[in-house]
PDB file of N, CA and C in Angstrom:
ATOM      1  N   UNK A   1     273.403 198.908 -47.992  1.00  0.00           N
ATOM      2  CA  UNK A   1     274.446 199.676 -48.630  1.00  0.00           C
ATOM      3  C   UNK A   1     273.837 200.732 -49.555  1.00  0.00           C
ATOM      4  N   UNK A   2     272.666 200.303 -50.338  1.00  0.00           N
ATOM      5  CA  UNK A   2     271.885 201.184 -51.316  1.00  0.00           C
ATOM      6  C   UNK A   2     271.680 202.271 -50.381  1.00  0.00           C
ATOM      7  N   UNK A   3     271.345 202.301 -49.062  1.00  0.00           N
ATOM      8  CA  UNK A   3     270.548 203.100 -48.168  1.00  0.00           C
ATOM      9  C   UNK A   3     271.248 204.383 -48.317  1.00  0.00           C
ATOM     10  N   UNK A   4     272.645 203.686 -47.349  1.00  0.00           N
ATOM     11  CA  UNK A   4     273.993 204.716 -46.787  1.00  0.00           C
ATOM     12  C   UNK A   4     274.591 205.168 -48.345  1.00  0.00           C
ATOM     13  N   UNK A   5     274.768 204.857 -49.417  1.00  0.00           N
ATOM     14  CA  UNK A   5     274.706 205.896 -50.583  1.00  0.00           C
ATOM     15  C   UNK A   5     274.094 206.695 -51.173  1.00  0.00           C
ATOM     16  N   UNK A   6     272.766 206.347 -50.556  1.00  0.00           N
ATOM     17  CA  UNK A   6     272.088 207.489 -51.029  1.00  0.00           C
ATOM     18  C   UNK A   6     271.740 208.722 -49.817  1.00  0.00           C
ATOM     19  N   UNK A   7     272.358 208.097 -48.819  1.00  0.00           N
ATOM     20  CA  UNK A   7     272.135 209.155 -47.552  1.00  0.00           C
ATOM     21  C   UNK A   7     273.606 209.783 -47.820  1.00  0.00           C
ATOM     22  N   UNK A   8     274.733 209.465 -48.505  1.00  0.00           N
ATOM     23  CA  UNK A   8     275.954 209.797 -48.972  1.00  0.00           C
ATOM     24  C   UNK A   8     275.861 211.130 -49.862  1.00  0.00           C
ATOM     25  N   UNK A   9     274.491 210.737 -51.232  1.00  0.00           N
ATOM     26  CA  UNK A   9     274.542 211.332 -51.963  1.00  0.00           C
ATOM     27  C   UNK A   9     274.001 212.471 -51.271  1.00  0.00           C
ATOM     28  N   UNK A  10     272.638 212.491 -50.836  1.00  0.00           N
ATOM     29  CA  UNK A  10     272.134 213.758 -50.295  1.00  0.00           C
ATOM     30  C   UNK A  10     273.516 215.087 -49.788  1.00  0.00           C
ATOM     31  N   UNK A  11     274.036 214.155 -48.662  1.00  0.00           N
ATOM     32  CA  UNK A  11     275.038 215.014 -47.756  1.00  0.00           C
ATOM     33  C   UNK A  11     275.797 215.497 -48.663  1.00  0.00           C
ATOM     34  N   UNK A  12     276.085 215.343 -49.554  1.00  0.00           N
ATOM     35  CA  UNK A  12     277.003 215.754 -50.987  1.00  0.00           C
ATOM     36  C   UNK A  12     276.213 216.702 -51.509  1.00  0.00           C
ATOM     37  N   UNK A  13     275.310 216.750 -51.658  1.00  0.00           N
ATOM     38  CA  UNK A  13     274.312 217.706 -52.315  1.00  0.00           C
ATOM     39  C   UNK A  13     274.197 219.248 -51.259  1.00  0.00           C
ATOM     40  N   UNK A  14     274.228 218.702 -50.063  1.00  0.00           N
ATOM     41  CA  UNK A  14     273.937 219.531 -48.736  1.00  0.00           C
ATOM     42  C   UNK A  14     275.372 220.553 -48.759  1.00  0.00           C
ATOM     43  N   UNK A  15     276.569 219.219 -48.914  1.00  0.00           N
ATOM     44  CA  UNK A  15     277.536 220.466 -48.345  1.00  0.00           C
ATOM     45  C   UNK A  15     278.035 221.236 -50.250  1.00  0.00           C
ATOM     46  N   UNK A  16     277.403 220.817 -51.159  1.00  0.00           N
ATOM     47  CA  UNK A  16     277.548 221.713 -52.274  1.00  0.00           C
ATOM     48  C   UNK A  16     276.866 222.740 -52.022  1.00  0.00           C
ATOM     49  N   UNK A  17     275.225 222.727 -51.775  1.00  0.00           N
ATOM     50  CA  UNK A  17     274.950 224.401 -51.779  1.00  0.00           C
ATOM     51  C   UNK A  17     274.916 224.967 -50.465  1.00  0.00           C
ATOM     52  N   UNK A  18     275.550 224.104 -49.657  1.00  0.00           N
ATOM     53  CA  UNK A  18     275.795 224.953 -47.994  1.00  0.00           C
ATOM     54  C   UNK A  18     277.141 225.853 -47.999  1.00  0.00           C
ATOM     55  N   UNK A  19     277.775 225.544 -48.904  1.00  0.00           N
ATOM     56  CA  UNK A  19     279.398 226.350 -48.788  1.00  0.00           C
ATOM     57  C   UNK A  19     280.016 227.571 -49.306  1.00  0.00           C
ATOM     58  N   UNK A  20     280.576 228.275 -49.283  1.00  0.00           N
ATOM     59  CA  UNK A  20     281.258 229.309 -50.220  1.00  0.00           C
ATOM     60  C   UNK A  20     282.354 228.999 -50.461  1.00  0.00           C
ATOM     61  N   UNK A  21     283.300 228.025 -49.918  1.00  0.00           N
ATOM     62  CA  UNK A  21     284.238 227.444 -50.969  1.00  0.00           C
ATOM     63  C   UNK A  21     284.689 226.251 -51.273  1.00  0.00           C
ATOM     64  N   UNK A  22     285.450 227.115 -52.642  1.00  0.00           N
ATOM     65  CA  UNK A  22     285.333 226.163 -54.197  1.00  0.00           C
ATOM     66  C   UNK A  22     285.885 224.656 -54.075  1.00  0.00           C
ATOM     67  N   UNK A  23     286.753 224.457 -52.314  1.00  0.00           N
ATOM     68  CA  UNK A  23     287.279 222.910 -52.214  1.00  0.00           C
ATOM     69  C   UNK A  23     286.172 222.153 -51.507  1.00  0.00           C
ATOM     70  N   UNK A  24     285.401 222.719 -50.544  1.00  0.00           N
ATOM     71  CA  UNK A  24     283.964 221.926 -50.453  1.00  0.00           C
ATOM     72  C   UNK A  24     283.270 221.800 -51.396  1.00  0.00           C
ATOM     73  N   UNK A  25     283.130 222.783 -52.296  1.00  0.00           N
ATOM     74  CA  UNK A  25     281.997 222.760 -53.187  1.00  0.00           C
ATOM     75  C   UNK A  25     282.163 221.620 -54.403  1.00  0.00           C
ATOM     76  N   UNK A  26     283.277 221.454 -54.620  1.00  0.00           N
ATOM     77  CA  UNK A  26     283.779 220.374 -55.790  1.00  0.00           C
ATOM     78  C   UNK A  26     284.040 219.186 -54.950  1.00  0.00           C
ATOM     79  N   UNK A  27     283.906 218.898 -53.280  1.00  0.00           N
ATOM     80  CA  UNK A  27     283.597 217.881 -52.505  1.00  0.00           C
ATOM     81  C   UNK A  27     282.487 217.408 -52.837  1.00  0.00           C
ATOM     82  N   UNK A  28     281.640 218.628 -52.460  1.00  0.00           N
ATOM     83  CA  UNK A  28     280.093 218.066 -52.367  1.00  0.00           C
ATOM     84  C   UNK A  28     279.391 217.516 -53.523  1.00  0.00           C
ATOM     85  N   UNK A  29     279.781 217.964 -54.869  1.00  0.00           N
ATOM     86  CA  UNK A  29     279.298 217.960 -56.002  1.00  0.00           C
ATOM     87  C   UNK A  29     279.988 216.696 -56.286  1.00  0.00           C
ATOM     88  N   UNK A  30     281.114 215.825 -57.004  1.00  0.00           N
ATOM     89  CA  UNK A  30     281.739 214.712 -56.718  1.00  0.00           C
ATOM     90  C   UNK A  30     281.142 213.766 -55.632  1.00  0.00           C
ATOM     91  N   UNK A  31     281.103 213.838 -54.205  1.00  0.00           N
ATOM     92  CA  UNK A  31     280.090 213.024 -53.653  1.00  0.00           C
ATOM     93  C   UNK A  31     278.990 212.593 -54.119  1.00  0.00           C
ATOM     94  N   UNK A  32     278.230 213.386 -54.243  1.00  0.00           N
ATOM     95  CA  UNK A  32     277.027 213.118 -55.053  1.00  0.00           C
ATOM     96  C   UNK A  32     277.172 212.667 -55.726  1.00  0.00           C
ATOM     97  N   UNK A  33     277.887 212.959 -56.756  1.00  0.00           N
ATOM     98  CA  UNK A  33     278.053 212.335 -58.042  1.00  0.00           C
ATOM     99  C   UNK A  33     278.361 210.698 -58.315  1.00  0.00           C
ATOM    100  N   UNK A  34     279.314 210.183 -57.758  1.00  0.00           N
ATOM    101  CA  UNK A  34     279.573 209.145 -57.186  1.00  0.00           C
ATOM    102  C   UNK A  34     278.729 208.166 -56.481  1.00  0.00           C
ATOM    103  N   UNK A  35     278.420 208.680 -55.138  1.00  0.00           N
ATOM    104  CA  UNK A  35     277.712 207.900 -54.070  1.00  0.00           C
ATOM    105  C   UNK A  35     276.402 207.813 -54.787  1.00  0.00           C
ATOM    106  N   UNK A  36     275.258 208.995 -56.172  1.00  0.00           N
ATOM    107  CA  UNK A  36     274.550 208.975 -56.494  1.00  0.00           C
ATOM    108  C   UNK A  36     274.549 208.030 -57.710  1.00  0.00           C
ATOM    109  N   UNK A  37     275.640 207.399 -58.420  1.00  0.00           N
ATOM    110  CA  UNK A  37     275.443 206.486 -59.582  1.00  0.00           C
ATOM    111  C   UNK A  37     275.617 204.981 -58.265  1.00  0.00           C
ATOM    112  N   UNK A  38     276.377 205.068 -57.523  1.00  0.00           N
ATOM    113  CA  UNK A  38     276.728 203.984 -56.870  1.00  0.00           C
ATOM    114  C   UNK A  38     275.281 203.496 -55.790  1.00  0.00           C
ATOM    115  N   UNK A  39     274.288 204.320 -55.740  1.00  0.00           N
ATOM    116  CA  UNK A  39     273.185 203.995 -55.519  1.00  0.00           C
ATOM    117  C   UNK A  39     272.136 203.836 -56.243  1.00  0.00           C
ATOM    118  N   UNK A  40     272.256 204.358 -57.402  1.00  0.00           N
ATOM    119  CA  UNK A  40     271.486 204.118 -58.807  1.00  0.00           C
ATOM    120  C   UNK A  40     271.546 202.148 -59.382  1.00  0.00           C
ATOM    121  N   UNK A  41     272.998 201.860 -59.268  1.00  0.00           N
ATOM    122  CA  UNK A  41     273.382 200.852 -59.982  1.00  0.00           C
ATOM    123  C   UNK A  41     273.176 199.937 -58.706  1.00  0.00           C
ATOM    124  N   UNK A  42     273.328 200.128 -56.988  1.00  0.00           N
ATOM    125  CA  UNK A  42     272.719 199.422 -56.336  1.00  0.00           C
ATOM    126  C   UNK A  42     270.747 198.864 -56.513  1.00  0.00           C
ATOM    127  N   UNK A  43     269.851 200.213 -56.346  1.00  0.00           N
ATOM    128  CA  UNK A  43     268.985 199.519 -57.080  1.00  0.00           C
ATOM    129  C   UNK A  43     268.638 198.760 -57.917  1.00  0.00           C
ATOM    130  N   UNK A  44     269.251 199.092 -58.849  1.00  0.00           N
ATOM    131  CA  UNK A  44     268.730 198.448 -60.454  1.00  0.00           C
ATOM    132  C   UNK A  44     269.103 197.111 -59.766  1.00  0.00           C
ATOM    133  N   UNK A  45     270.323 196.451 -59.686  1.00  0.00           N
ATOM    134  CA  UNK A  45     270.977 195.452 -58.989  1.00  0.00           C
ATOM    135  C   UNK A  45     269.983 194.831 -58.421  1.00  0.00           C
ATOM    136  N   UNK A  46     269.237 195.538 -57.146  1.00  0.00           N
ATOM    137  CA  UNK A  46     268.211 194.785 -56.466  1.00  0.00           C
ATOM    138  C   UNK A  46     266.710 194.327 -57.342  1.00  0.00           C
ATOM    139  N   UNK A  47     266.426 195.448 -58.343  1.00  0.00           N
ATOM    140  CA  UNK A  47     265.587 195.234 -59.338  1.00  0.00           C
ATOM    141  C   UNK A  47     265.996 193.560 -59.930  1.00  0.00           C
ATOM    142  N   UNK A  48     266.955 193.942 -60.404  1.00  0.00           N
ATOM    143  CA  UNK A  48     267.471 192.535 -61.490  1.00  0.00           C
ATOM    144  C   UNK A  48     267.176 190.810 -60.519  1.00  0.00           C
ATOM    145  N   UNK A  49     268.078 191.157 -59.251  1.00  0.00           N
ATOM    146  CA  UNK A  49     268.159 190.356 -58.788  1.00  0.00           C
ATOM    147  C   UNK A  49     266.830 190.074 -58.466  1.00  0.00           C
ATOM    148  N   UNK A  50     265.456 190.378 -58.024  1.00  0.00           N
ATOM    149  CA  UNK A  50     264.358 190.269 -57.653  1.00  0.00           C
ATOM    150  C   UNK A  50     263.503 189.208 -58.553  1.00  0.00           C
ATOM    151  N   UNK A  51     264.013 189.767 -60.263  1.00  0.00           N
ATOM    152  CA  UNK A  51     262.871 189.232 -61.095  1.00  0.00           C
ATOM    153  C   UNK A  51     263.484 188.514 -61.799  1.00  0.00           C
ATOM    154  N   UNK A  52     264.449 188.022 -61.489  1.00  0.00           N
ATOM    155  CA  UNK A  52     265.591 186.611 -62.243  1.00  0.00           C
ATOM    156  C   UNK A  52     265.470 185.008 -61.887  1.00  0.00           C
ATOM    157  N   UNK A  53     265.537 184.165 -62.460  1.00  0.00           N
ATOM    158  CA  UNK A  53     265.367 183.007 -61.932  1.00  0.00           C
ATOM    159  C   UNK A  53     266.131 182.411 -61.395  1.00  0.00           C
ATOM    160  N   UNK A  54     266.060 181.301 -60.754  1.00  0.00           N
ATOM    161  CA  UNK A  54     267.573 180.400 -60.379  1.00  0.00           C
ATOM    162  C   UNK A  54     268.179 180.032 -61.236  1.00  0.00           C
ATOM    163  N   UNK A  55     269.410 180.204 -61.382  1.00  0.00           N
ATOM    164  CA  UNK A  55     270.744 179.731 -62.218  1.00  0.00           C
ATOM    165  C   UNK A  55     270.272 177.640 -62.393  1.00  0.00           C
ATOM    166  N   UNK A  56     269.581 177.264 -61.751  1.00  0.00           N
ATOM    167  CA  UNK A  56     269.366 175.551 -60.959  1.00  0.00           C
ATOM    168  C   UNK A  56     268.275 175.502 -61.415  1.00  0.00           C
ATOM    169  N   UNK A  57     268.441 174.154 -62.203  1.00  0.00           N
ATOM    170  CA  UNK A  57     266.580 173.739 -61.941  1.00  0.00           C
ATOM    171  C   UNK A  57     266.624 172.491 -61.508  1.00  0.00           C
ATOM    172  N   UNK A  58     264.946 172.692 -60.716  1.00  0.00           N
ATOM    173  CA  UNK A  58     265.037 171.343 -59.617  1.00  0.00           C
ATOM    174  C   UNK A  58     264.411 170.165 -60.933  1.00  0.00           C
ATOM    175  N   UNK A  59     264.897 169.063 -60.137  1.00  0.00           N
ATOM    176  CA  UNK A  59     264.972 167.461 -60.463  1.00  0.00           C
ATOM    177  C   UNK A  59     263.544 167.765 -61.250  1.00  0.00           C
ATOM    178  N   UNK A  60     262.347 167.883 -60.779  1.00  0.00           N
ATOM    179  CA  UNK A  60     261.022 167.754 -61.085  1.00  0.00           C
ATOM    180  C   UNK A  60     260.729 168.654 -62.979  1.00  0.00           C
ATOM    181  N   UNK A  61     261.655 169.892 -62.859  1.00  0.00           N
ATOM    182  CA  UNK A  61     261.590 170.793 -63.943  1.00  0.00           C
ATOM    183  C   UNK A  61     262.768 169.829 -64.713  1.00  0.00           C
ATOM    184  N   UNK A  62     264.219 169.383 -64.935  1.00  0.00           N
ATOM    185  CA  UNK A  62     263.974 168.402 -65.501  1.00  0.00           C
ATOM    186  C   UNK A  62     263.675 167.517 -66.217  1.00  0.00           C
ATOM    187  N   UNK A  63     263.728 167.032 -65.410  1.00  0.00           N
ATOM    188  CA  UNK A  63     261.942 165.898 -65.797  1.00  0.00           C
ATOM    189  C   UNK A  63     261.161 166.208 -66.947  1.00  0.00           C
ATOM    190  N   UNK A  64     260.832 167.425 -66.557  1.00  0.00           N
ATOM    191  CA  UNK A  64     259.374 167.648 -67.526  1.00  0.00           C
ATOM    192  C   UNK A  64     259.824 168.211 -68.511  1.00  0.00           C
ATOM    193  N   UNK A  65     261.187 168.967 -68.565  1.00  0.00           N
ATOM    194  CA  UNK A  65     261.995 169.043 -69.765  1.00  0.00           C
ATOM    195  C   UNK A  65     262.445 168.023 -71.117  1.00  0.00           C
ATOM    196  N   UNK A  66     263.056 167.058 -69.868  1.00  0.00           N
ATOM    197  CA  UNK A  66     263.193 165.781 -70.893  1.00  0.00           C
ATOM    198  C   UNK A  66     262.234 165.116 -71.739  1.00  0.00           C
ATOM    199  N   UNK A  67     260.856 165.040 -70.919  1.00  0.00           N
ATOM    200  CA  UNK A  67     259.607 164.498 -71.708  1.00  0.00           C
ATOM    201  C   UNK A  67     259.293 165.504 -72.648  1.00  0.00           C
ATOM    202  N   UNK A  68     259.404 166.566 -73.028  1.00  0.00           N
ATOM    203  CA  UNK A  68     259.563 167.365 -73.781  1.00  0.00           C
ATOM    204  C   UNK A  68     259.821 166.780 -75.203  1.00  0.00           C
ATOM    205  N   UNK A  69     261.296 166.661 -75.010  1.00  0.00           N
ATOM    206  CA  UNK A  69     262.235 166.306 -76.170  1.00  0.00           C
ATOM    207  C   UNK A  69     261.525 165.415 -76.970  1.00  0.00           C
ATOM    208  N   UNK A  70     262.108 165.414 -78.098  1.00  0.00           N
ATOM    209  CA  UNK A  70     261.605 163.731 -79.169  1.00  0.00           C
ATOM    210  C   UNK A  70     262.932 163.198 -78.927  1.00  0.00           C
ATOM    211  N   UNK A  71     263.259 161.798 -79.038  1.00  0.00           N
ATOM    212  CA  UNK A  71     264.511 161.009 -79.301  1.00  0.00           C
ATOM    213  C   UNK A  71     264.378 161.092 -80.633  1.00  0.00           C
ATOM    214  N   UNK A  72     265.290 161.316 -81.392  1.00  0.00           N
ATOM    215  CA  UNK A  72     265.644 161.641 -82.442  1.00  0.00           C
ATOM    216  C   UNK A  72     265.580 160.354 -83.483  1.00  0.00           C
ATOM    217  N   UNK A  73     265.193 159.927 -84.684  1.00  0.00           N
ATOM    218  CA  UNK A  73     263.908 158.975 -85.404  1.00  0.00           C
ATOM    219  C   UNK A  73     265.708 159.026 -86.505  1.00  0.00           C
ATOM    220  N   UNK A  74     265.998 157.714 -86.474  1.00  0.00           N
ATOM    221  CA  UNK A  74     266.892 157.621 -88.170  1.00  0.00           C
ATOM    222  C   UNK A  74     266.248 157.662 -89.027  1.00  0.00           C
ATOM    223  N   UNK A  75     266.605 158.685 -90.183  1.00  0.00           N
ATOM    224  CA  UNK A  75     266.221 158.870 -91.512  1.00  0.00           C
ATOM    225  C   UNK A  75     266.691 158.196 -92.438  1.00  0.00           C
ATOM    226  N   UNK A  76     265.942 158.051 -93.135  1.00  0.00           N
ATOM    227  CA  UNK A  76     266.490 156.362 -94.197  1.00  0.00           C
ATOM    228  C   UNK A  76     266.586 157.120 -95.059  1.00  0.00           C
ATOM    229  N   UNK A  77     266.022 158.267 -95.728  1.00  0.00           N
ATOM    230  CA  UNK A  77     266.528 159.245 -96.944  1.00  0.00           C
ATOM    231  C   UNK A  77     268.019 160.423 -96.514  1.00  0.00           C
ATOM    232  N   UNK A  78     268.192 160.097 -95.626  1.00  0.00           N
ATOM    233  CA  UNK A  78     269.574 161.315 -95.721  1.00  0.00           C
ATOM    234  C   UNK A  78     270.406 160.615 -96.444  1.00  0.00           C
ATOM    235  N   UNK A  79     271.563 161.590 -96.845  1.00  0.00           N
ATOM    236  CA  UNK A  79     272.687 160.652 -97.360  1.00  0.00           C
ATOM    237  C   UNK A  79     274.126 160.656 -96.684  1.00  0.00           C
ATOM    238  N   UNK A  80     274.681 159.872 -97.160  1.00  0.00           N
ATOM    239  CA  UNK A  80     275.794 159.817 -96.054  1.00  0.00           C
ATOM    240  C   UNK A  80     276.802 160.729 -95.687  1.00  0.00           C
ATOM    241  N   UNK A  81     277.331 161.263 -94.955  1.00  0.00           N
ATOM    242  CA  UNK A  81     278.565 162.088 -95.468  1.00  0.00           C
ATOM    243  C   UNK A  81     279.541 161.429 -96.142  1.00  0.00           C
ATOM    244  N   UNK A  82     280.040 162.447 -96.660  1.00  0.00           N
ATOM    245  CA  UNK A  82     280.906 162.303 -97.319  1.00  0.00           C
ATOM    246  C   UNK A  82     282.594 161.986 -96.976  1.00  0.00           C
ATOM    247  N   UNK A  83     283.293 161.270 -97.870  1.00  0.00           N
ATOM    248  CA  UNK A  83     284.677 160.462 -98.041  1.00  0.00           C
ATOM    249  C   UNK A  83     285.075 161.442 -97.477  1.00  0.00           C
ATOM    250  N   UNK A  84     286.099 161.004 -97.071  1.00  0.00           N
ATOM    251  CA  UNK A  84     287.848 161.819 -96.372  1.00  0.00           C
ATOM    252  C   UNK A  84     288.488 161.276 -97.510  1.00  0.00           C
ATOM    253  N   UNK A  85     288.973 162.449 -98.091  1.00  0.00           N
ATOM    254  CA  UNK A  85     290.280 161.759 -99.103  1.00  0.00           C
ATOM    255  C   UNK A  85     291.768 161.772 -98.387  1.00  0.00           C
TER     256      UNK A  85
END
């Protein structure tokens, strides 16, 4: 899809300075304009998506997460909360 918008944008570009008139010419210029952000924001898209991780982590990652953690140690100096009146 990135491809055919940017082969969109060109032809937009083509029939802007191929024409002498002003209803092609505000065709061609608008095409471009358009089909050229809509292939801009397709890349980036493919950029992003390329260098992102999985939303999932497997069983094994996990794992090695949890051993990570401390279980959490009762403190004999905190104090208690406090009353509900």
């Amino acid at each position: 899809m990135r491809w055919i918008l940017t082969a969109a944008a060109l032809l937009g570009l083509l029939i802007a300075m191929g024409t002498h008139s002003p209803g092609w010419l505000a065709f061609g210029v608008l095409l471009a304009l358009f089909c050229g952000i809509g292939a801009a924001f397709a890349f980036v898209d493919l950029q992003i998506q390329a260098s992102s991780r999985s939303e999932y982590m497997s069983p094994g990652e996990i794992e090695a997460l949890k051993a990570t953690l401390k279980p959490q140690q009762p403190d004999s100096n905190r104090l208690p909360p406090p009353a509900s009146p």
